[in-house]
Protein backbone atom coordinates (compact mmCIF):
# COMPACT_ATOMS: atom_id res chain seq x y z
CA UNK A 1 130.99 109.42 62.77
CA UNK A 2 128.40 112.42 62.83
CA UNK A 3 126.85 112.20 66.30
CA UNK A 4 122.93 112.62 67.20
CA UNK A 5 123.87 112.97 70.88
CA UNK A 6 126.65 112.74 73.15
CA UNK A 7 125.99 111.12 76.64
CA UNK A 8 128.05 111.86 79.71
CA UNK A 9 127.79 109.05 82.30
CA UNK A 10 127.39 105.57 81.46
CA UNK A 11 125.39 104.87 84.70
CA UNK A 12 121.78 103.59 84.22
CA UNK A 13 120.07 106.42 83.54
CA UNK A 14 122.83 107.70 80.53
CA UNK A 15 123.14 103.95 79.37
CA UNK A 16 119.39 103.32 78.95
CA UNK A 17 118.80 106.60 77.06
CA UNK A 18 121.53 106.27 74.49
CA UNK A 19 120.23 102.50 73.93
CA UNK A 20 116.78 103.64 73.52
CA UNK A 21 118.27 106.22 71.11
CA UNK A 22 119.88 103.42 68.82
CA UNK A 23 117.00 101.73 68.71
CA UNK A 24 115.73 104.59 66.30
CA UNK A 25 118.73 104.96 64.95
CA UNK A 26 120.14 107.70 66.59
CA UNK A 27 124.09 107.85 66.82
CA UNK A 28 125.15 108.43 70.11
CA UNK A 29 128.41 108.99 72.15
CA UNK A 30 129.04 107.69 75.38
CA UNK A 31 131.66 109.47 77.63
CA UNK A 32 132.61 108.45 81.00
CA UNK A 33 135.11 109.82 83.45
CA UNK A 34 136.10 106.04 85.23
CA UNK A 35 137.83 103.68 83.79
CA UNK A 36 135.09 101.66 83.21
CA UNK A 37 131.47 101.85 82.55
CA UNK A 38 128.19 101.06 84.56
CA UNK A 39 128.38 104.22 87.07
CA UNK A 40 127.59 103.15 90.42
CA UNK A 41 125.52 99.96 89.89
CA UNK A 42 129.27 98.72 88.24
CA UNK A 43 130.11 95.61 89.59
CA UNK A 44 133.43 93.91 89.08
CA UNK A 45 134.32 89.69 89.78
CA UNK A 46 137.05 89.26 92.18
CA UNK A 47 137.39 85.77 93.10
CA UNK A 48 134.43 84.74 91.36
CA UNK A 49 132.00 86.90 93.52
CA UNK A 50 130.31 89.90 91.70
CA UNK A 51 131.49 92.31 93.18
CA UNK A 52 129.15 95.60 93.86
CA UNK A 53 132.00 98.09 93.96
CA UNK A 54 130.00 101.41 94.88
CA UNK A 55 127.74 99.62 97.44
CA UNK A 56 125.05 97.23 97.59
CA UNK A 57 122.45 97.70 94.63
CA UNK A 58 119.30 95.57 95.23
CA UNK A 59 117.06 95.77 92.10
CA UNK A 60 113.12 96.30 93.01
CA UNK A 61 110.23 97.52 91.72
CA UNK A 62 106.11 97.43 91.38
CA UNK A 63 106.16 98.48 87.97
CA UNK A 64 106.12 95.88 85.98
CA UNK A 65 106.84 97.34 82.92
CA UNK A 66 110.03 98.19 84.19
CA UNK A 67 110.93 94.96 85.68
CA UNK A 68 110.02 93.06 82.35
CA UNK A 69 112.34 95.77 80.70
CA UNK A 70 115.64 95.37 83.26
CA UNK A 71 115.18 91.85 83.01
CA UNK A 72 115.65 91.67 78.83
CA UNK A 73 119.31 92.56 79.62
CA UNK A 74 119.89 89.95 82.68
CA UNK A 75 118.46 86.80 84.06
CA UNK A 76 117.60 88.10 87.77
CA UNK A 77 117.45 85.73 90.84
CA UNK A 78 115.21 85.57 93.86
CA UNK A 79 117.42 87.23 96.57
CA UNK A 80 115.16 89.25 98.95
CA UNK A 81 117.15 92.10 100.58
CA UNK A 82 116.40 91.38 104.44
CA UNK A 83 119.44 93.12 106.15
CA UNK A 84 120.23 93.14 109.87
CA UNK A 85 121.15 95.71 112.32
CA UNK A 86 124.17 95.06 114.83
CA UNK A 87 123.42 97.79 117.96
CA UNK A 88 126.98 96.90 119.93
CA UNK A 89 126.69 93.23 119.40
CA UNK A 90 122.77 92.78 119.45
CA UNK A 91 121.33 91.73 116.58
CA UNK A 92 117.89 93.04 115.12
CA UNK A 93 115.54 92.65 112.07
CA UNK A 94 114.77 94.91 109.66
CA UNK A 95 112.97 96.84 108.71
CA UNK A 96 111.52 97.31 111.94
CA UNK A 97 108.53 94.21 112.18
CA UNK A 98 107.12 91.75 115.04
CA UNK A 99 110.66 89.85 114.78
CA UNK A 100 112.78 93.02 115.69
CA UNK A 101 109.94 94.02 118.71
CA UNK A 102 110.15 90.20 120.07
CA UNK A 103 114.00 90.54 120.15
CA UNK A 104 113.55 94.21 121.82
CA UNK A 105 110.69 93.54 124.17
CA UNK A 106 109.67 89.89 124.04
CA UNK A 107 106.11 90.92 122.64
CA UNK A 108 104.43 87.98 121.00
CA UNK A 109 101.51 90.24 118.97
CA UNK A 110 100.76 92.72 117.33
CA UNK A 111 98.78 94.37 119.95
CA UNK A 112 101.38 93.88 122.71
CA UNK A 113 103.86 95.66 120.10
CA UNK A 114 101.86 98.32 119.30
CA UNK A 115 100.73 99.09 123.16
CA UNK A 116 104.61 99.24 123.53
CA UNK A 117 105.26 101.89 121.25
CA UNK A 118 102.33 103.89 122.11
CA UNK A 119 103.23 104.15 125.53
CA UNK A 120 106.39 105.47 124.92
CA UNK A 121 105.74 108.08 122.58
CA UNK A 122 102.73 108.83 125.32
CA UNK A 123 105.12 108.83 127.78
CA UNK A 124 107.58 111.89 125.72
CA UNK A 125 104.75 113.83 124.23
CA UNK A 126 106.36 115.41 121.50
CA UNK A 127 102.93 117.45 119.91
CA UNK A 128 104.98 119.43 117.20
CA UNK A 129 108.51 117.60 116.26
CA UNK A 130 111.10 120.29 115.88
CA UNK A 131 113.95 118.06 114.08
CA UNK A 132 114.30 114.53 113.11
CA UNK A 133 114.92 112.97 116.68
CA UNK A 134 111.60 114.29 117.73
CA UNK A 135 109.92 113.19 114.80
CA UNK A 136 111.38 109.60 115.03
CA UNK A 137 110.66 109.61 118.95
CA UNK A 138 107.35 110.41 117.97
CA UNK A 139 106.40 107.87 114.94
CA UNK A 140 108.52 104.85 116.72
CA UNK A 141 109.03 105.57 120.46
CA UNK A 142 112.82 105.26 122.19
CA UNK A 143 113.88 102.41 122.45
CA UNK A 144 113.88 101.99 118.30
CA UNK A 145 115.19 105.56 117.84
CA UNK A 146 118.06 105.14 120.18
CA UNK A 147 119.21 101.50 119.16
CA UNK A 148 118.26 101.56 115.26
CA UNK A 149 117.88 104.99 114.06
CA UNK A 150 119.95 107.52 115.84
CA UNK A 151 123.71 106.36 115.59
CA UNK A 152 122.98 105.15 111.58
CA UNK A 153 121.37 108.58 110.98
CA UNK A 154 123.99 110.59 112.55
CA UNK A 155 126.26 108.64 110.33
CA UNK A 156 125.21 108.80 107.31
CA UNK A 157 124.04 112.62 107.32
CA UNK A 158 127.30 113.42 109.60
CA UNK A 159 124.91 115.84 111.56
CA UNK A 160 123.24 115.32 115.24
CA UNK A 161 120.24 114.16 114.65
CA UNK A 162 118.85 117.01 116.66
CA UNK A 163 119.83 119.10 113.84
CA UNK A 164 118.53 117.81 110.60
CA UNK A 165 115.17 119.14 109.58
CA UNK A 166 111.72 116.67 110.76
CA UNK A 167 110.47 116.35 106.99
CA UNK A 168 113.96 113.79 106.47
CA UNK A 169 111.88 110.93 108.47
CA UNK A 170 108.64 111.57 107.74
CA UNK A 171 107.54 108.20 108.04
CA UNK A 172 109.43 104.91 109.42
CA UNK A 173 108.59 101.82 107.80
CA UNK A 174 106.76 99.29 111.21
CA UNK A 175 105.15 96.33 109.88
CA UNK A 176 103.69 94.34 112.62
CA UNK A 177 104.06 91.04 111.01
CA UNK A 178 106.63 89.01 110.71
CA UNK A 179 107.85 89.80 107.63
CA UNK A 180 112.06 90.47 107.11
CA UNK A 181 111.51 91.68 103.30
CA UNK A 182 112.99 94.98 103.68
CA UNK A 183 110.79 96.22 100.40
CA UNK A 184 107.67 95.71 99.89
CA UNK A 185 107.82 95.47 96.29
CA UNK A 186 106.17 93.04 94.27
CA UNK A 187 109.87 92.61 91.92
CA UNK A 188 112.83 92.07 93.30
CA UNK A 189 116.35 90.24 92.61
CA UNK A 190 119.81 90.52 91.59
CA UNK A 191 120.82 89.98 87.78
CA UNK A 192 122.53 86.62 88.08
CA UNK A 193 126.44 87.83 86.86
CA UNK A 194 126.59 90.86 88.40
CA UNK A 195 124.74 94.67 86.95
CA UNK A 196 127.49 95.30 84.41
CA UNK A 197 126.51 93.19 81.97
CA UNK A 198 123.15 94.90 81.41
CA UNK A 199 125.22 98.11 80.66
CA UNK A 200 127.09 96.61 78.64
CA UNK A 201 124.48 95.22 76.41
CA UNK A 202 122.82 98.36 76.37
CA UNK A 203 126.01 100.17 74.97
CA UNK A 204 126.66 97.14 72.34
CA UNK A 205 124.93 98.81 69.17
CA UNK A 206 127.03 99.91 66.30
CA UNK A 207 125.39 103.08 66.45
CA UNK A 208 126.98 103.96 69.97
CA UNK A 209 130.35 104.71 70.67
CA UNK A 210 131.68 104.20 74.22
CA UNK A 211 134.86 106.84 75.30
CA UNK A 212 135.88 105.63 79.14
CA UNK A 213 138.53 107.68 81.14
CA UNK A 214 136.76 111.17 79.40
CA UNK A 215 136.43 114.58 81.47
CA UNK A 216 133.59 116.63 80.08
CA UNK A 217 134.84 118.96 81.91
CA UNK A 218 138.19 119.06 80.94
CA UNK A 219 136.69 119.71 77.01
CA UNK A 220 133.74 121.35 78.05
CA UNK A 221 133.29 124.01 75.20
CA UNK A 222 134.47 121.71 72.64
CA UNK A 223 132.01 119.33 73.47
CA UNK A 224 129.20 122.13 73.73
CA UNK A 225 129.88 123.05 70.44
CA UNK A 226 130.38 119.74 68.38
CA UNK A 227 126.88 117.73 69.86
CA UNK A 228 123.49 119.19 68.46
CA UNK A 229 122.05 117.44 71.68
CA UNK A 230 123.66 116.80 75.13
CA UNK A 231 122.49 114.19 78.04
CA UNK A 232 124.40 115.29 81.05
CA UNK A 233 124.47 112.73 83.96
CA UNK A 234 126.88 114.96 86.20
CA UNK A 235 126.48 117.47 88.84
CA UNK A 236 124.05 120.01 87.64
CA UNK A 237 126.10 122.69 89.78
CA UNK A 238 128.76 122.05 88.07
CA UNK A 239 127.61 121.88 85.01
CA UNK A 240 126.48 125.62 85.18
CA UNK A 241 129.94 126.70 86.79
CA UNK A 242 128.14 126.95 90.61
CA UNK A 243 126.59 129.73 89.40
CA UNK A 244 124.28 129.78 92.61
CA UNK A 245 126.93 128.05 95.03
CA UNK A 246 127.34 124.60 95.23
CA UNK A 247 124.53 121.59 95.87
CA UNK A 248 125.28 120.00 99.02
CA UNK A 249 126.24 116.22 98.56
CA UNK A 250 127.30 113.15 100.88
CA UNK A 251 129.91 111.44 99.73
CA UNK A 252 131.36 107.64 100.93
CA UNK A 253 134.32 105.31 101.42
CA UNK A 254 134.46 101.43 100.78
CA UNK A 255 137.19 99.72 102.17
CA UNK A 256 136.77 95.82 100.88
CA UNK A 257 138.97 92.80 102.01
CA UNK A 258 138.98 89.39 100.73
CA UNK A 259 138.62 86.84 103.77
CA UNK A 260 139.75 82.99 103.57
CA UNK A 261 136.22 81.98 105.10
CA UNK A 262 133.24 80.51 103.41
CA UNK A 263 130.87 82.72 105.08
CA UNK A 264 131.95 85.95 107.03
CA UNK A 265 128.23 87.36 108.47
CA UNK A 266 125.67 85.00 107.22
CA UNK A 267 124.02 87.72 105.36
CA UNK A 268 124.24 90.13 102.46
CA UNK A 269 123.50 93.41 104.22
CA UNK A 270 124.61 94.08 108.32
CA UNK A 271 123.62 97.60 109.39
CA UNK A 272 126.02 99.22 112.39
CA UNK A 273 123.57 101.65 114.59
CA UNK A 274 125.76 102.29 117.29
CA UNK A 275 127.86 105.56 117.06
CA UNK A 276 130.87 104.19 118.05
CA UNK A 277 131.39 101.79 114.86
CA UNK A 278 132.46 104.62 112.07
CA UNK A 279 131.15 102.67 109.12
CA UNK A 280 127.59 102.47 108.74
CA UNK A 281 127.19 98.95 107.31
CA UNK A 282 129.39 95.60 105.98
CA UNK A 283 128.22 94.01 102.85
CA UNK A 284 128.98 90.47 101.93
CA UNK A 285 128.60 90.80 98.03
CA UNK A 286 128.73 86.69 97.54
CA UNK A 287 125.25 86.43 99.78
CA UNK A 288 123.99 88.56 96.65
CA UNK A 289 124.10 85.60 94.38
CA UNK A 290 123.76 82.67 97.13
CA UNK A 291 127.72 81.96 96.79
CA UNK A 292 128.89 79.21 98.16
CA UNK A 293 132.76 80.26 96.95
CA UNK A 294 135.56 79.15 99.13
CA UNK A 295 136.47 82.83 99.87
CA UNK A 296 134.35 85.66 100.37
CA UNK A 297 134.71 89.33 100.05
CA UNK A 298 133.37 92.45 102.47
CA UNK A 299 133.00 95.96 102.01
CA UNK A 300 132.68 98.80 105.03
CA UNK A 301 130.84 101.51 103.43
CA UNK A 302 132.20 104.56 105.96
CA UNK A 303 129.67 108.14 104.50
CA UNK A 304 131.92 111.15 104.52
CA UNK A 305 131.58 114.85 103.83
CA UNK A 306 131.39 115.85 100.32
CA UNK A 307 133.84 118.92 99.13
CA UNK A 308 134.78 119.19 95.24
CA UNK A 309 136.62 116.75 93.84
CA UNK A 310 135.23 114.06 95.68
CA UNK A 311 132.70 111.17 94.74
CA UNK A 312 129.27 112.54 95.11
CA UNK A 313 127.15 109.79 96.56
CA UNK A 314 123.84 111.14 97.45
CA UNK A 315 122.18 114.64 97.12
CA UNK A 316 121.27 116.57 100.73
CA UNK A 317 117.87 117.62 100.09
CA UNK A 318 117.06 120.08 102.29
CA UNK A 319 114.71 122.92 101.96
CA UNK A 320 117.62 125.87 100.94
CA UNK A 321 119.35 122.88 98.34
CA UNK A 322 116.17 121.72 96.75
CA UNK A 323 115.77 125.91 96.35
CA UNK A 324 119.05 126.26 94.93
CA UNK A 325 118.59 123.43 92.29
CA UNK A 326 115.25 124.97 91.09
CA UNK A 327 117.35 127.59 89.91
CA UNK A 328 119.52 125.45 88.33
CA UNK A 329 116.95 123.29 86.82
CA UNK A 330 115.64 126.49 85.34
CA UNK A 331 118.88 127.43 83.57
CA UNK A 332 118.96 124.30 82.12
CA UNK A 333 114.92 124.74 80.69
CA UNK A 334 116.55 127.99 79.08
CA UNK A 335 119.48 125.57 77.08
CA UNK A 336 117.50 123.32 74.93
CA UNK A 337 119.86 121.25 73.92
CA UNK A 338 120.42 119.77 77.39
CA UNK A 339 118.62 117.17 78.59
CA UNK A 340 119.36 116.13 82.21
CA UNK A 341 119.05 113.13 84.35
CA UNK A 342 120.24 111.02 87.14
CA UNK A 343 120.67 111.03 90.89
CA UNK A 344 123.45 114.59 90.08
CA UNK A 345 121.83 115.66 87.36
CA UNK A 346 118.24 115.85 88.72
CA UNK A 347 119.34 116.07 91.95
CA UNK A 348 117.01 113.30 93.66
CA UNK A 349 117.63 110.21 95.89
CA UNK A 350 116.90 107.83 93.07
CA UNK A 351 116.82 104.32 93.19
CA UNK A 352 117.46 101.92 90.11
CA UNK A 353 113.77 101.17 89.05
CA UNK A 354 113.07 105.08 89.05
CA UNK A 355 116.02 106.23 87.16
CA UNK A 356 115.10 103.62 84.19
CA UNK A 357 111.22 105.24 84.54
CA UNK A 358 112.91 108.63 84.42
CA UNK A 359 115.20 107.65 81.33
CA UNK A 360 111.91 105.91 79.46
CA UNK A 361 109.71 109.24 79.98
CA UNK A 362 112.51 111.41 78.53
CA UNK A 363 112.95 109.27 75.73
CA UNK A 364 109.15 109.13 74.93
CA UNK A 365 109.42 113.11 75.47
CA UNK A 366 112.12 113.59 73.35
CA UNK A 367 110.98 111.04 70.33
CA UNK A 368 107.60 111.42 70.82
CA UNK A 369 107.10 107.65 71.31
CA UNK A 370 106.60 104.96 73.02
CA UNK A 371 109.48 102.28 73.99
C-alpha cells in the first residue's frame, strides 16, 4: 500500500493524528520502537488490574470538546486523583488545602491558615527570589517547602533546589478549603479497562497500518525518502542529528511488585517528600479503577538522569534548552514535510488533554478542517 503519511510513535498524540487522517481517507503508517503500542499512557492487565506501566496517567480536562472526544474511544469512571504525601511517616493532603494546614498546624480556618503562612514568609523576607527554594519559601512559607516541596523537587529534577532557576515554581497550587481534588478541572476519570484500548481503536481503520518493534532511526533515509509526509513523535534533537547539542531530558525507573494483599496504601497516588526515600512516589494502579482484586500491584517510580539511549521522560525546560529547541523547531519549519508533535517532539511538559488539543489543531492545519 501507497502511504499518505508515515507516523512514528503510537503515543496519543501520533495515534490521534493518523486516526483523524483515516477519517479522510488518508493512508497512514504507524511505526513504533516498543513492542507494543500506546506510548506512555500504555497500560497492560496483570492480575486483572490495569496496569499503568510508564506511571500514573490521570485523564482531565476543562475543555469539553476534548473530553466528549477521549471519551468516544472509552467509557471513563469517576476516580478523582487526590494523592497523599508521606514526609518520614507523616501523612499530608494534597495539593496543599485547609486539610494539609490542620494536619501541619492545627488551624481550623482559613484565616488562621493564611496568618500562618504570612508570618513565615514575613519572618524570611525573601524581596527578589534568586532560585526555586526562595521562590517556594516565599509563595508558601517553611514549613510546606521543607516537608512537601524540597526533598520531591530535589528528586525529581536531581538538582539542589538552590540551584534550579525561580521561574520552575512560579506558582504553588494553596486552596484554603477543604478540597483533596488535586485538579481543578471540571473532567476527570480513568477509561474503565485501562488507556490502551483507546489507542487501539484509534489505529483499527483499514487505512492504517501498525509496524511495532520499528527504529526510525535505524532506516532513517529510507524512510525520508519513501513518505511524501512525516509525523515525528521522537526527540527533535535527534531527529536533526544534535545538530545544536543535545535537549536536556529526565528520565525514570519503575520497579512494580505484585503483593498478596487486598489493599497495600489505601490510595492510588502516595508522594515520598523526604530526601532520604530515593523514589519519589508508589502507585497502587488497582485504586485507579476502585479494585477490589484479591492481589494488588505497586510501582516505585525512582526519576534518574537522562544520557542517550535512555527513556526520555520529561523535557528540562530551562532558559538555554527552550533556546536550543527554537533552533531546532526552526529547522524543522525549513523541512515541510515534517510535522512534529508530542512531549519530544515539541519539547513541552504536556499532559494528555493538551497533546489531543495539539494533535486536533494540526490536523485542522494540515486538512484545512474541522474534526
Amino acid at each position: 500500500m501507497q502511504h499518505d503519511y508515515l507516523v512514528i510513535g503510537s503515543g496519543l498524540f501520533g495515534s490521534t493524528f493518523a486516526y483523524e487522517a483515516a477519517k479522510r481517507g488518508k493512508r497512514v503508517k504507524v511505526i513504533e520502537k516498543r513492542d507494543h503500542v500506546g506510548g506512555n499512557i500504555y497500560t497492560e492487565s496483570i492480575e486483572d488490574i490495569h496496569v499503568h506501566k510508564y506511571g500514573a496517567h490521570i485523564f482531565h480536562t476543562n475543555n469539553k470538546e476534548i473530553w466528549n472526544y477521549i471519551n468516544q474511544f472509552a467509557e471513563f469512571n469517576r476516580y478523582t486523583n487526590s494523592p497523599v504525601a508521606n514526609y518520614k511517616g507523616e501523612i499530608y493532603n494534597l495539593p496543599f488545602n485547609m486539610n494539609t494546614f490542620n494536619q501541619l498546624w492545627g488551624t481550623i480556618t482559613p484565616d488562621e491558615a493564611k496568618l500562618k503562612i504570612a508570618e513565615q514568609i514575613q519572618a524570611i523576607q525573601i524581596k527578589d527570589p534568586k532560585n526555586l527554594e526562595e521562590q517556594a519559601i516565599s509563595l508558601i512559607g517553611t514549613d510546606i517547602y521543607y516537608k512537601l516541596v524540597k526533598g520531591y523537587t530535589e528528586k525529581q529534577w536531581g538538582r539542589k533546589a538552590t540551584e534550579l532557576p525561580p521561574f520552575i515554581i512560579k506558582r504553588v497550587p494553596v486552596r484554603f478549603t477543604y478540597d483533596n481534588n488535586y485538579f481543578n478541572d471540571r473532567y476527570q476519570g480513568i477509561p474503565v479497562g485501562g488507556y490502551t484500548q483507546i489507542i487501539e481503536k484509534m489505529l483499527s481503520s483499514e487505512l492504517i497500518e501498525v509496524e511495532i518493534n520499528q527504529d526510525f532511526f535505524s532506516n532513517k533515509e529510507s524512510y525520508l525518502k519513501s513518505f511524501p509526509k512525516i509525523v515525528y513523535t521522537g526527540m527533535i534533537d535527534q531527529l536533526f542529528d544534535y545538530t545544536f547539542g543535545e535537549l536536556e531530558y529526565r528520565s525514570l525507573r519503575f520497579e512494580s511488585s505484585t503483593i498478596d494483599l487486598q489493599n497495600y496504601q489505601g490510595n492510588a497516588v502516595v508522594n515520598y517528600t523526604d530526601s532520604e526515600t530515593p523514589y519519589t512516589r508508589i502507585i497502587e494502579h488497582k485504586h485507579f479503577e476502585f479494585g477490589k482484586q484479591s492481589k494488588t500491584i505497586i510501582t516505585k517510580e525512582y526519576p534518574q538522569a537522562w544520557s542517550k539511549g535512555d527513556e526520555p521522560y520529561y523535557p528540562l525546560n530551562d532558559e538555554s534548552n527552550t533556546e536550543k529547541y527554537r533552533k531546532y523547531h526552526k529547522l524543522a519549519e525549513q523541512s515541510p514535510n515534517i510535522i512534529l508533535g508530542g512531549r519530544l517532539g515539541m519539547y513541552q511538559y504536556y499532559d494528555m488533554h493538551q497533546v489531543i488539543a495539539a494533535a486536533l489543531n494540526t490536523v485542522s492545519i494540515e486538512f484545512g478542517q474541522s474534526h
